[in-house]
Protein backbone atom coordinates (compact mmCIF):
# COMPACT_ATOMS: atom_id res chain seq x y z
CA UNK A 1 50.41 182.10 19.11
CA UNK A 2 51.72 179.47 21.38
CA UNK A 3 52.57 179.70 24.61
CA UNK A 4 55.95 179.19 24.38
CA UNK A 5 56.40 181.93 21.34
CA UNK A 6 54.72 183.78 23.74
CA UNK A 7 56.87 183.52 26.62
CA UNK A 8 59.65 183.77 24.21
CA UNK A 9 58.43 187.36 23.24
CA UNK A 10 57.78 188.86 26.30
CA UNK A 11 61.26 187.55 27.62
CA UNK A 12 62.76 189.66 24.15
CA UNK A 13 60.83 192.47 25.19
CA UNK A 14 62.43 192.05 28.73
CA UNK A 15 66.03 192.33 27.00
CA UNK A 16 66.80 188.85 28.39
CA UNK A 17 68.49 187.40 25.32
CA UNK A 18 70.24 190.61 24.90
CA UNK A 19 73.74 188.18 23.80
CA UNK A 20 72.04 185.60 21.65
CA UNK A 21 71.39 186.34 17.67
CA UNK A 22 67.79 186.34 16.56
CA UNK A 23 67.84 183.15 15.28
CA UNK A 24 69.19 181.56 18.21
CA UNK A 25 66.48 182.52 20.45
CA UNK A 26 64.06 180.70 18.59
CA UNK A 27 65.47 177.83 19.45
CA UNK A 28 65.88 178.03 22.67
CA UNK A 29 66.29 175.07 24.73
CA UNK A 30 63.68 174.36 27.35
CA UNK A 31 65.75 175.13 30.23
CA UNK A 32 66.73 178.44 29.52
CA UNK A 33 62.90 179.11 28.82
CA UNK A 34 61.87 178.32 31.91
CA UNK A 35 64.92 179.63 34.09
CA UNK A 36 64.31 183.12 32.23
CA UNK A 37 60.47 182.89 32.44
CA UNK A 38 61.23 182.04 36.12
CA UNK A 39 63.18 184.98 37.08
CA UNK A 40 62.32 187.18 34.77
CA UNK A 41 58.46 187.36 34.04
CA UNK A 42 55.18 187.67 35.83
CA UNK A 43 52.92 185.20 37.81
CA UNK A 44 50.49 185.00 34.75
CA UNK A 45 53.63 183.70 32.54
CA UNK A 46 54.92 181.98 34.69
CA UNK A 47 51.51 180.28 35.03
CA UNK A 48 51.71 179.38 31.35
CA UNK A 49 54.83 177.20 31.92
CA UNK A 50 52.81 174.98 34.37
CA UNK A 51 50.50 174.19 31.03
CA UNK A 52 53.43 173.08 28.69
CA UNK A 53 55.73 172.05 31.20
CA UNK A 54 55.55 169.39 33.70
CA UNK A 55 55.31 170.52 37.71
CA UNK A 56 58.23 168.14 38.05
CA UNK A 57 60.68 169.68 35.06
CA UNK A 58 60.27 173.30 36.42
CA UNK A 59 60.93 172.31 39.57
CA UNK A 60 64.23 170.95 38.46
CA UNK A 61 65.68 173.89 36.32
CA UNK A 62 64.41 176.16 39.55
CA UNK A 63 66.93 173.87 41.75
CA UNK A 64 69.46 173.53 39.40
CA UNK A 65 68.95 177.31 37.99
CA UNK A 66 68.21 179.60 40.64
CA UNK A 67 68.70 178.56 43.97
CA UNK A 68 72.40 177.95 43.60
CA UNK A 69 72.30 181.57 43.72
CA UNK A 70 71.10 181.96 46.69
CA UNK A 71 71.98 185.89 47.73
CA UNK A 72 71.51 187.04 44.87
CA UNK A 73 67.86 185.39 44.24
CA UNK A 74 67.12 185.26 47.92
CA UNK A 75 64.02 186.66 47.88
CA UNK A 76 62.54 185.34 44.43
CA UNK A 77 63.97 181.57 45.72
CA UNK A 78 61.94 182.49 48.98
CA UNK A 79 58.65 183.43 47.24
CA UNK A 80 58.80 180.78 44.09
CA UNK A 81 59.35 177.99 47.38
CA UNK A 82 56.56 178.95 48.97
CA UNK A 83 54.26 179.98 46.56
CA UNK A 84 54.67 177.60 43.52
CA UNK A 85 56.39 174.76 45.16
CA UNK A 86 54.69 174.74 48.65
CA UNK A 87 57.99 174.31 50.70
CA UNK A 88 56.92 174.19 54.30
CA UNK A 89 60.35 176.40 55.23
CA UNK A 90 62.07 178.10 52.26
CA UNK A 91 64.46 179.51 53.72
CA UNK A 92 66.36 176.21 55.07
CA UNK A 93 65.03 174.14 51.83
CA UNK A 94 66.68 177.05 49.45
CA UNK A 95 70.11 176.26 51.78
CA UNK A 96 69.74 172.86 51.73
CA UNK A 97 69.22 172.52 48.34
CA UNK A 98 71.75 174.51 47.24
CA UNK A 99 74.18 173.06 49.66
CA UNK A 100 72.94 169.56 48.07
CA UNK A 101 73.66 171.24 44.50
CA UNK A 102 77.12 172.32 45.51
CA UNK A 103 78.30 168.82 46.63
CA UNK A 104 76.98 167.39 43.64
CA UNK A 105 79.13 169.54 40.79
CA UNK A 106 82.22 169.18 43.30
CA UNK A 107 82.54 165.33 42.94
């Protein structure tokens, strides 16, 4: 199975795609994968998106994903900073970048 079927059906076993059909969560987009997997899921999956994802596109959806929620993610945004993304302060990045994220969908 790959990894991303994989992911997929742990994440169904989770009830995260509890609104989408069964057709439509096989084709998922990317994003969503990764956002779910991300907040969702365990260090070993989320592992697995670091080998069919780049350290770069994760990183993304995580800033454009999850820490625009800031309360209500605060201490998954604090722990995914510091552990996968080796932020030196999480707590300011995490306001900082969702500051940054607010500004930008405002213009």
């Amino acid at each position: 199975m790959s990894i991303k079927s994989e992911l997929l059906s742990k994440l169904k076993q989770e009830h995260c795609f509890w609104s989408f059909s069964d057709e439509s969560v096989n084709v998922i987009p990317d994003d969503i994968l990764i956002e779910k997997t991300l907040q969702y899921l365990d260090l070993e999956e989320i592992d697995q998106l670091f080998k069919i994802y780049s350290y770069k596109k994760i990183k993304r959806v995580w800033l454009d994903y999850l820490v625009p929620q800031e309360e209500y993610l605060y201490s998954l945004n604090r722990f995914l900073a510091w552990y996968y993304f080796k932020v030196k302060s999480p707590d300011q990045y995490i306001k900082s970048m969702a500051t940054r994220y607010y500004n930008r969908i405002a213009v």
